[in-house]
Protein backbone atom coordinates (compact mmCIF):
# COMPACT_ATOMS: atom_id res chain seq x y z
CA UNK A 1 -25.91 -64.81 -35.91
CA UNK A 2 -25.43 -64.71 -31.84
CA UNK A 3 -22.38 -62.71 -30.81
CA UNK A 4 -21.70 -65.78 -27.91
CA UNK A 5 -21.01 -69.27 -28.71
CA UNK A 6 -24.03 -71.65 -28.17
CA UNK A 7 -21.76 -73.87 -26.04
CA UNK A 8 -21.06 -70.54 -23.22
CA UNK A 9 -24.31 -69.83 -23.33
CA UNK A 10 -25.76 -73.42 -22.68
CA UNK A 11 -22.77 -73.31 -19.87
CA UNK A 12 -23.92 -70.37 -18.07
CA UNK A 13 -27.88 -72.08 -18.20
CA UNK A 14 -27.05 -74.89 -16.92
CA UNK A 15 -24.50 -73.51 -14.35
CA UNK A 16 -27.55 -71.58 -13.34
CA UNK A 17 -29.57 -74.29 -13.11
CA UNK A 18 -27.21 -76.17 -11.00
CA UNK A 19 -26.75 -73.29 -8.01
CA UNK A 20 -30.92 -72.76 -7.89
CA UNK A 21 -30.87 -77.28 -7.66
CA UNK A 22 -27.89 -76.76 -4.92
CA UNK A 23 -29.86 -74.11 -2.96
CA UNK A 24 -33.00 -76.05 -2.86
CA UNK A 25 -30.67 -78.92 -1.74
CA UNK A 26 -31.43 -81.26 -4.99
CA UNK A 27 -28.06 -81.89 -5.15
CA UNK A 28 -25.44 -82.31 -2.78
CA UNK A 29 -22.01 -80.54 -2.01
CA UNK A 30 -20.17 -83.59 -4.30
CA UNK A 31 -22.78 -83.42 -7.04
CA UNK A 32 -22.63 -80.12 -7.31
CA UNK A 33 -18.66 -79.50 -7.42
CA UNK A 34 -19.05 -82.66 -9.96
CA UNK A 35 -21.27 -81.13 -12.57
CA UNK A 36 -20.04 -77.50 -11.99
CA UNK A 37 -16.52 -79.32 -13.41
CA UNK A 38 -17.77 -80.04 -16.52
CA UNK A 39 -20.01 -76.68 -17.04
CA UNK A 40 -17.08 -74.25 -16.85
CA UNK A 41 -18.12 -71.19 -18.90
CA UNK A 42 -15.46 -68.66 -20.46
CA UNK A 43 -17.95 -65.68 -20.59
CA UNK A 44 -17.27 -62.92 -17.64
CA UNK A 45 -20.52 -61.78 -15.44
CA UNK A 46 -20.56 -59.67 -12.64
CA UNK A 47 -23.71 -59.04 -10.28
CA UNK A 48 -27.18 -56.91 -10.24
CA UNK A 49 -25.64 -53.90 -8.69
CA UNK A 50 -22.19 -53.90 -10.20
CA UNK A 51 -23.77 -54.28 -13.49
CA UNK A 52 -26.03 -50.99 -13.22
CA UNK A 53 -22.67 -49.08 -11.73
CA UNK A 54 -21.08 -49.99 -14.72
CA UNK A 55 -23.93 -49.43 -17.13
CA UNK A 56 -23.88 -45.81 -15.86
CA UNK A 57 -20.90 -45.16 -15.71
CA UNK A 58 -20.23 -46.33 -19.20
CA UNK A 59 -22.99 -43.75 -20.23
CA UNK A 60 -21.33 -40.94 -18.08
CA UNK A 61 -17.68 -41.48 -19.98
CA UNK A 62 -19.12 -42.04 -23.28
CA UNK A 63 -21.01 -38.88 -22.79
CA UNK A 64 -17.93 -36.47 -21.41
CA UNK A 65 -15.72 -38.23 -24.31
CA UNK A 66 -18.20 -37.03 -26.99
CA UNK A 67 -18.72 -33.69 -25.48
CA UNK A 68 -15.54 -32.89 -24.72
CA UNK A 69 -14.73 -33.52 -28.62
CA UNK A 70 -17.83 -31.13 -29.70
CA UNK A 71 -15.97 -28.34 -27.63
CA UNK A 72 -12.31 -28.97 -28.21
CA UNK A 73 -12.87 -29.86 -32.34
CA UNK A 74 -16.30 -28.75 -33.26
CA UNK A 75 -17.53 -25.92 -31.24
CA UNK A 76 -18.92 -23.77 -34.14
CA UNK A 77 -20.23 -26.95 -36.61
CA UNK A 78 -23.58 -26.96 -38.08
CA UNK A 79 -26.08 -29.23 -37.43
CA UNK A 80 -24.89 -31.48 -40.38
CA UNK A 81 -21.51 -32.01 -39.42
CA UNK A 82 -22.55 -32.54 -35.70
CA UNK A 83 -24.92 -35.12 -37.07
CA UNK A 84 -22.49 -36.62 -39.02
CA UNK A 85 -19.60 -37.07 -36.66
CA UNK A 86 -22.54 -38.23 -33.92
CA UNK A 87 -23.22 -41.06 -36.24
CA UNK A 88 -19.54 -41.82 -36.57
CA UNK A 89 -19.75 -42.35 -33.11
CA UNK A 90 -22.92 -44.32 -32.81
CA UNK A 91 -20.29 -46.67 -35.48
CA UNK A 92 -17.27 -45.98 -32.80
CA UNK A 93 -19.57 -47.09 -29.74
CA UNK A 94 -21.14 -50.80 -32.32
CA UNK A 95 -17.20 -51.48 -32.34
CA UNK A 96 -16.75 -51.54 -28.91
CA UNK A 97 -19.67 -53.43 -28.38
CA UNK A 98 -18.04 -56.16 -30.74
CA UNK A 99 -14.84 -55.78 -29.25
CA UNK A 100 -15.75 -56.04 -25.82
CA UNK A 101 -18.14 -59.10 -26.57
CA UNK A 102 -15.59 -60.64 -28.54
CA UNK A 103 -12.06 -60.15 -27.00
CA UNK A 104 -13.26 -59.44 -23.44
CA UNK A 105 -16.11 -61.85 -23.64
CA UNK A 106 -18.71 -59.61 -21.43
CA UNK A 107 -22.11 -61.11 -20.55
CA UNK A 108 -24.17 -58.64 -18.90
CA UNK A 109 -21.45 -57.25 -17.72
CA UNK A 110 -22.78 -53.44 -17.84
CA UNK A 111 -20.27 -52.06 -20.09
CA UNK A 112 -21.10 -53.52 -23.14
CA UNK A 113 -24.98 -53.04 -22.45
CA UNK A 114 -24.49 -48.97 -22.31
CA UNK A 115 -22.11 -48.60 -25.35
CA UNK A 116 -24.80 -50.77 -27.38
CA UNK A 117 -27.55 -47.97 -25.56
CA UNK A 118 -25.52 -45.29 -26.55
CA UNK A 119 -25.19 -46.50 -30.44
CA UNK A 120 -28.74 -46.44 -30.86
CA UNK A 121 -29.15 -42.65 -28.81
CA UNK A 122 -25.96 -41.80 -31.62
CA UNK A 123 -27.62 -43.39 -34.13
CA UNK A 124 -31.09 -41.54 -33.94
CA UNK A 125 -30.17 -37.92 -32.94
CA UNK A 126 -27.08 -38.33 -35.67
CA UNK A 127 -29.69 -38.94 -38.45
CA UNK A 128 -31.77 -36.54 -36.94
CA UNK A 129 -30.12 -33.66 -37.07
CA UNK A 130 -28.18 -34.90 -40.43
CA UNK A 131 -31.27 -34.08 -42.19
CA UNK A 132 -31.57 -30.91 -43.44
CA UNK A 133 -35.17 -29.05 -42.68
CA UNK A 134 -36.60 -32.75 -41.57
CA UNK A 135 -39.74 -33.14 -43.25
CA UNK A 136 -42.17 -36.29 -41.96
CA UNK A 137 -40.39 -38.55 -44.15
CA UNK A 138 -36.70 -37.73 -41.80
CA UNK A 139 -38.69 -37.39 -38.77
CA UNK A 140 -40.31 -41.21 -39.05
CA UNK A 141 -36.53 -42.67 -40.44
CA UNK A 142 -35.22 -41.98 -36.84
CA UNK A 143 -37.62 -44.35 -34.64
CA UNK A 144 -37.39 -46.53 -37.37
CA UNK A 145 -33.15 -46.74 -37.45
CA UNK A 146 -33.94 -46.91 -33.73
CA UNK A 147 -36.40 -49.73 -33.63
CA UNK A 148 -34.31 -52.10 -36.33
CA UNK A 149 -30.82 -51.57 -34.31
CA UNK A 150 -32.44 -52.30 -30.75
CA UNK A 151 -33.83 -55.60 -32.56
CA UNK A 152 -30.42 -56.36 -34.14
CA UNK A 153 -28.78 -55.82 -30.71
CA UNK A 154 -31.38 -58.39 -29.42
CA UNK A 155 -30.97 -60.72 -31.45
CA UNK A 156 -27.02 -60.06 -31.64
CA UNK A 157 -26.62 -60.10 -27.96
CA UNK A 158 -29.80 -61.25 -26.48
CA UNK A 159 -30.21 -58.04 -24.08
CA UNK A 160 -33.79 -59.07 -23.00
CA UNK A 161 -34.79 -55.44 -22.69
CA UNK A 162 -33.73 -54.75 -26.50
CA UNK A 163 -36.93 -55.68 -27.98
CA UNK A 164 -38.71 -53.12 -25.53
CA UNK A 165 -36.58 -50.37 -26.63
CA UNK A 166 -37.44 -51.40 -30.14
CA UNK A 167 -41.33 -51.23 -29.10
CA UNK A 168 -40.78 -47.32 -27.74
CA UNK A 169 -40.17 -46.67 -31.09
CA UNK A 170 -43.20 -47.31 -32.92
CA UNK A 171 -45.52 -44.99 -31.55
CA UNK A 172 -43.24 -42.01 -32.44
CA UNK A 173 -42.68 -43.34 -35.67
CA UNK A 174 -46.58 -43.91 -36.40
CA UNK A 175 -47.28 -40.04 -34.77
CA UNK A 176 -45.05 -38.79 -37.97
CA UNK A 177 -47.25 -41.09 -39.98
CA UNK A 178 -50.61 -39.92 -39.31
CA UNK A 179 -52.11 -37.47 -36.78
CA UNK A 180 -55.18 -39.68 -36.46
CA UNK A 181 -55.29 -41.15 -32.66
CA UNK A 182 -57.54 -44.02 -33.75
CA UNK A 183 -55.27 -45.02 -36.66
CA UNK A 184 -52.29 -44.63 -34.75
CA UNK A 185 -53.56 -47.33 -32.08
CA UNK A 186 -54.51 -49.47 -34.74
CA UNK A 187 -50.82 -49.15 -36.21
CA UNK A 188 -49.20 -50.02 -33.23
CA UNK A 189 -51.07 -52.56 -32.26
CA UNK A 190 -50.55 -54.15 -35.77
CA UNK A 191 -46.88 -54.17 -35.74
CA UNK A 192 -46.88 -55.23 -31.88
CA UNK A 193 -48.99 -58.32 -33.38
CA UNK A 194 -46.60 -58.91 -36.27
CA UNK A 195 -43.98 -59.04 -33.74
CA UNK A 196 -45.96 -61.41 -31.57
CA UNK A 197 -46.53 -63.46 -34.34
CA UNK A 198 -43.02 -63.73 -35.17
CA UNK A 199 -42.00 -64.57 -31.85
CA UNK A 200 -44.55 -67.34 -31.71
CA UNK A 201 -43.50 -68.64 -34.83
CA UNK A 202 -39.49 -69.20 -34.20
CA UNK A 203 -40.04 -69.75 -30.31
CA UNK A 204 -40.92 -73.53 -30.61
CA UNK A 205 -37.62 -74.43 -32.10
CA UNK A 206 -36.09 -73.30 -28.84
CA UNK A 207 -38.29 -74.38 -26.28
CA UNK A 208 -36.32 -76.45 -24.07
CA UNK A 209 -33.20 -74.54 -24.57
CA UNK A 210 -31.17 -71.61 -23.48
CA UNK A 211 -32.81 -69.12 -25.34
CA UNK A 212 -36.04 -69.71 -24.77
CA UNK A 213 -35.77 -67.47 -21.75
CA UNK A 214 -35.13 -64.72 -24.06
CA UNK A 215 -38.38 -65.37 -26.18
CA UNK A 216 -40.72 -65.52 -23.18
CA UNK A 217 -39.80 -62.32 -22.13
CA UNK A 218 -39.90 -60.88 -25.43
CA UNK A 219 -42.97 -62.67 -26.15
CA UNK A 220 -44.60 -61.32 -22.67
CA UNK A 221 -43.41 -57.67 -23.74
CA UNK A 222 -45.31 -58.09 -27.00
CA UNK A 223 -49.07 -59.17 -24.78
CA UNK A 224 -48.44 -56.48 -22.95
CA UNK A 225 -47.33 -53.67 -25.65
CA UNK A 226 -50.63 -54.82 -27.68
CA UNK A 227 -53.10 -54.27 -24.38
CA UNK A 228 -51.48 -50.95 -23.29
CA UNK A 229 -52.37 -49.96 -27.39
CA UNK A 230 -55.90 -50.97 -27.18
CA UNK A 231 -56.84 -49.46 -24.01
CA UNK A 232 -57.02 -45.88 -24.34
CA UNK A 233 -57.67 -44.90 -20.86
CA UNK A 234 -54.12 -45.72 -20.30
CA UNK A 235 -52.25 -43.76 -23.12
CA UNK A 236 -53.12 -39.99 -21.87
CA UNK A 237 -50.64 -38.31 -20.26
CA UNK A 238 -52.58 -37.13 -17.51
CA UNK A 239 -53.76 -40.13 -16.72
CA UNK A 240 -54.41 -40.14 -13.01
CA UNK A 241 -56.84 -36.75 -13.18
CA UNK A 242 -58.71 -38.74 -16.37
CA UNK A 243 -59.32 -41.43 -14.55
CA UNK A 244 -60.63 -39.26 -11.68
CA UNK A 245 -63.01 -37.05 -13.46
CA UNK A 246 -64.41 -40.00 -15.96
CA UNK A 247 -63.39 -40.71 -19.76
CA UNK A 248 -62.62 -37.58 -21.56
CA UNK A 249 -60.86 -39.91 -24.33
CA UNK A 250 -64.39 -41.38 -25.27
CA UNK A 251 -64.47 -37.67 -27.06
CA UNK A 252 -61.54 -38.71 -28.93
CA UNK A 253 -62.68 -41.36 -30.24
CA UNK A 254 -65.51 -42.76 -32.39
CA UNK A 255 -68.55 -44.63 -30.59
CA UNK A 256 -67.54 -47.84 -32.94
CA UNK A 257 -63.68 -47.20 -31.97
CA UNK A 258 -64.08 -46.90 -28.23
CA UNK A 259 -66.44 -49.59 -27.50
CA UNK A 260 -64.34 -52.10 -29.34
CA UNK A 261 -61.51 -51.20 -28.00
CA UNK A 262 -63.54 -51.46 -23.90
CA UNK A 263 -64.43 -55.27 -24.99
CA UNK A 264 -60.91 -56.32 -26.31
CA UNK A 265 -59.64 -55.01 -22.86
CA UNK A 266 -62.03 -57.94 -21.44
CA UNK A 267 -61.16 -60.38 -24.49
CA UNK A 268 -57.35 -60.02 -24.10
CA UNK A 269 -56.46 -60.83 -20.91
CA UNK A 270 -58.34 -64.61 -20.77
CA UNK A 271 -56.28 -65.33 -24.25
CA UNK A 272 -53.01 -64.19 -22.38
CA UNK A 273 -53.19 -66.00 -19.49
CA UNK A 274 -54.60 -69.02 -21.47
CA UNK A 275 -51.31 -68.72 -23.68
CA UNK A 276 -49.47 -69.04 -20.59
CA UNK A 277 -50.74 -71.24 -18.72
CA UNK A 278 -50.58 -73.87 -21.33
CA UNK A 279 -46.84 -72.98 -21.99
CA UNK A 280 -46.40 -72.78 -18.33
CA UNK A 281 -44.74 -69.41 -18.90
CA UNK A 282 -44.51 -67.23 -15.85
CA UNK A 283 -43.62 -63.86 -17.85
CA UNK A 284 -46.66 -64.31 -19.87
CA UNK A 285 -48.61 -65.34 -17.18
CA UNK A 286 -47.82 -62.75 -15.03
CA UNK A 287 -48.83 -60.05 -18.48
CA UNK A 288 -51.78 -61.84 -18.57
CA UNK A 289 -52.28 -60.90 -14.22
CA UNK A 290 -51.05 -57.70 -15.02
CA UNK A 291 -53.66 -57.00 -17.88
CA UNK A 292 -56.45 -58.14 -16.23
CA UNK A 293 -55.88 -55.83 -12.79
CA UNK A 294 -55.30 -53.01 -15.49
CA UNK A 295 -58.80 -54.13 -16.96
CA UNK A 296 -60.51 -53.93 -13.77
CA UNK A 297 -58.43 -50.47 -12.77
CA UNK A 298 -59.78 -48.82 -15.98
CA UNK A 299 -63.31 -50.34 -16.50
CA UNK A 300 -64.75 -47.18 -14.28
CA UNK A 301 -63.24 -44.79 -16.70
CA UNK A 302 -63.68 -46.44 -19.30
CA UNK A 303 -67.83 -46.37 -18.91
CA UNK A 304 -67.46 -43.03 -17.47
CA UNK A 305 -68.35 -43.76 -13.99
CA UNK A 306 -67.08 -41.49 -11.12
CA UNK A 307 -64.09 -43.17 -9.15
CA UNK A 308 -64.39 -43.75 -5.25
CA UNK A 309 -61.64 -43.57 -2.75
CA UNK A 310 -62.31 -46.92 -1.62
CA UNK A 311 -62.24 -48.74 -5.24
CA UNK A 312 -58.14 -49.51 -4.35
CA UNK A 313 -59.31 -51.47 -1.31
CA UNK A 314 -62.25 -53.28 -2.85
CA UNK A 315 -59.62 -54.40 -6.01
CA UNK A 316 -57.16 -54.84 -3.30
CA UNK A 317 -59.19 -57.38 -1.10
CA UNK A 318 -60.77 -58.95 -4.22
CA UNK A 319 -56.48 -59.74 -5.47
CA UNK A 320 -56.11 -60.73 -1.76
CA UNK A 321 -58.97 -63.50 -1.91
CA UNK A 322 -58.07 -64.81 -5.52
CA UNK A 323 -54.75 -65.18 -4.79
CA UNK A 324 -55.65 -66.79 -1.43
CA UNK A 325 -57.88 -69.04 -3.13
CA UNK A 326 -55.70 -70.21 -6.03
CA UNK A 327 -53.14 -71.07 -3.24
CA UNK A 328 -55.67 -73.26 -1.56
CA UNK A 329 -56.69 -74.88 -4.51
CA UNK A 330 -53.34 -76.06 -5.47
CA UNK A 331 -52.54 -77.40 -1.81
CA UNK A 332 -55.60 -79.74 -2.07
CA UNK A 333 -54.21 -81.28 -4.99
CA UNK A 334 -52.20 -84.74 -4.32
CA UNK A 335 -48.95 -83.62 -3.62
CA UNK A 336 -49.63 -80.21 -3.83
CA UNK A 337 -49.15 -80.04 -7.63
CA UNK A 338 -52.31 -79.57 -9.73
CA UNK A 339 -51.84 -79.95 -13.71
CA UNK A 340 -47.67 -79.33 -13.23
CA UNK A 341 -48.58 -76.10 -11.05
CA UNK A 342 -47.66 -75.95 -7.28
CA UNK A 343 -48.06 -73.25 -5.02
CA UNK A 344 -44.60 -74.29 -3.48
CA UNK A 345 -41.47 -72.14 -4.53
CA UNK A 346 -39.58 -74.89 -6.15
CA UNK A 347 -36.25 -72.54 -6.81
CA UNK A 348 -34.13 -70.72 -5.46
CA UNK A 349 -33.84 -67.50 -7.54
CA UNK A 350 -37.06 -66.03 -6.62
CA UNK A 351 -35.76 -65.53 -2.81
CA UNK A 352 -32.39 -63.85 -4.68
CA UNK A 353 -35.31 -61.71 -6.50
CA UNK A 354 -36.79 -60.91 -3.25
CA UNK A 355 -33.15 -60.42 -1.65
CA UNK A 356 -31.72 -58.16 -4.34
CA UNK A 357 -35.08 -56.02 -3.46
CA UNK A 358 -35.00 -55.69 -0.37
CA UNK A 359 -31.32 -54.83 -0.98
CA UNK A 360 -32.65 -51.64 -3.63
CA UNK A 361 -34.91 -50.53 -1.15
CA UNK A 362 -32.86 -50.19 1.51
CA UNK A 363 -30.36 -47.91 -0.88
CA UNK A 364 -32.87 -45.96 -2.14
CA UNK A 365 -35.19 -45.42 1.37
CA UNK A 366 -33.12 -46.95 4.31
CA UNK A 367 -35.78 -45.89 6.84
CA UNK A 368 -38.21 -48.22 5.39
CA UNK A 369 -35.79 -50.87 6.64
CA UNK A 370 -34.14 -49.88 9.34
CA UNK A 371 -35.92 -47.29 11.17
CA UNK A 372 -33.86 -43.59 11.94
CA UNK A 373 -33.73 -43.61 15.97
CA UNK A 374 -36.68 -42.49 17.62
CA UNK A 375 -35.84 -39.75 20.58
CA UNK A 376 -35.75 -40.88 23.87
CA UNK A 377 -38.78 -40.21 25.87
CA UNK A 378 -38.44 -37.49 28.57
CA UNK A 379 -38.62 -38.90 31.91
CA UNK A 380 -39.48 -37.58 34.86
CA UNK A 381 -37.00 -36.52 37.82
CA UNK A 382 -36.97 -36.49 41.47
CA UNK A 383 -37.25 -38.41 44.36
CA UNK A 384 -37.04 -41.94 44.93
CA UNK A 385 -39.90 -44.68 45.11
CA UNK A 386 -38.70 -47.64 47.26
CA UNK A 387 -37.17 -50.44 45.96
CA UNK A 388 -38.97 -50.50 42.70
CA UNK A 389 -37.06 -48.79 40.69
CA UNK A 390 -38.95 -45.80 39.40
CA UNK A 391 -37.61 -42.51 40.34
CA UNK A 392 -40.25 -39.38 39.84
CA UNK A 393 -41.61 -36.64 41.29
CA UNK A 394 -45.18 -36.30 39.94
């Protein structure tokens, strides 16, 4: 059961829909005001920026509130009681999800997104430090308390980055499990499938609708979770030194193991971007690019092979002239459109994408946009030289 009515969130689709048609001028100024009309949506939204200003701040107030109590009420309490009362509050902070979804009627408005964060942070360091001398059993209930309330609050709110919190849990949870390596990827790979599988199956009934946005990306998340399992050159933590000096983690591993694992690398990428292609999915497709540049990145490492400084450039110009090519191919089609594909931008909301960006980057590094002022160059003094203009004394 959704939190938002089917009808507000069909609205704020199709009211979407309508400003990418009206940028692309699809529709004109009358057509649009027209069909806006009769799409008016109750639900309150706010934009990119705003909404990460708010999600912090949230987190910062929620935060103070609760440590402020622990020193005013609770300064000597033992871990039980402080894991108690933190789980009253991963309860309190639910509630005000509810609330603010329900009486407020937030949509990604920021607020609501970092009390539902901070329920599931509650949630998992409450029941962690509830337990008394937590034994593996304690220690493997927390990522899994996690992982279920980040899926409720997906499919409660549809917060499209819920179901990637819920993935971050599982490989904690299968570490207290086992302290095999190989069995652990094999774990989380399995429930990364299961989820994929599940996805798969309940994503056809909404395939033209508003939420099938919210399975693609979940569904894209899922590809991507399973490749980054099976291909251990990319689950060290020092990963840039491995894949420098060769493939220490092929002494991890069985022979059987890490060979397998080096041919699904190949095998998994074709399937994704098969998958999406045929469902004409951009967020899968683009796990599918994404897996298969990882592929090539870790193929050296993977047999061993000692890494050059010019491998970058050599991937780089071989993504340049695929990318160049596909392009081409797709113009030479009649009308530019080959098999519902186009190489023409056919929306608006990818140049807000590339807006908003450029927007981030010029917070975070301004130089890289506009460049600090360069000092002037000394000149030389003296005497005069004509008419033309230049004055120096050499």
């Amino acid at each position: 059961m959704r939190a938002y009515r089917a009808s507000s969130e069909e609205a704020l689709h199709t009211r979407d829909l309508l400003k990418d048609w009206a940028g692309e001028s699809l529709l004109t100024e009358a057509q649009y005001q027209q069909m806006e009309k009769e799409t008016v949506c109750d639900l309150r939204r706010t934009n990119i920026f705003l909404r990460l200003v708010l999600f912090f701040f949230t987190l910062i107030i929620v935060g103070a509130a609760v440590g402020l109590f622990f020193v005013l009420f609770l300064t000597h309490a033992g871990e039980q009681t402080t894991g108690i009362f933190l789980l009253v509050f991963a309860a309190i902070s639910y509630a005000a999800v509810e609330f603010a979804v329900a009486r407020t009627l937030l949509y990604r408005y920021g607020i609501e997104e970092a009390l539902a964060a901070c329920s599931v942070g509650f949630l998992c360091v409450g029941i962690l430090a509830t337990g008394h001398n937590p034994s593996h059993e304690t220690e493997s209930l927390v990522p899994a308390a996690g992982a279920i309330l980040s899926l409720w609050i997906w499919h409660r709110f549809g917060l499209p980055y819920a179901p990637l919190a819920a993935m971050l849990f599982v490989p904690w949870m299968t570490s207290c499990w086992t302290s095999s390596h190989p069995v652990q990827h094999v774990i989380v790979a399995a429930f990364y499938a299961a989820g994929l599988l599940a996805v798969a199956a309940i994503r056809p009934r909404h395939r033209f609708t508003y939420l099938d946005p919210q399975y693609s990306i979940a569904e894209a998340l899922f590809w991507l979770g399973i490749y980054l399992a099976i291909n251990l050159q990319l689950s060290s933590v020092d990963l840039l030194a491995h894949w420098w000096r060769g493939s220490p983690a092929a002494t991890e591993f069985s022979k059987a193991f890490y060979w397998t694992t080096w041919v699904l690398t190949w095998c998994l990428p074709p399937v994704v971007l098969t998958r999406g292609l045929r469902l004409k999915d951009r967020f899968v497709i683009a796990v599918g690019v994404i897996a298969a540049i990882l592929t090539l990145a870790t193929n050296k490492p993977y047999l061993g092979w000692t890494r050059n400084t010019w491998d970058p450039m050599l991937l780089g110009a071989l993504l340049i002239g695929v990318a160049v090519y596909i392009r081409r191919w797709l113009a030479r089609a009649p009308d530019g459109i080959r098999h519902g594909f186009t190489a023409q931008r056919l929306s608006g909301k990818d140049k807000r994408w590339m807006s908003a960006g450029s927007t981030a980057i010029g917070l975070v590094a301004p130089d890289m946009i506009t460049p600090s002022p360069q000092a002037a160059s000394p000149q030389f003094g003296g005497g005069d030289s004509g008419g033309g203009g230049a004055s120096s004394d050499f």
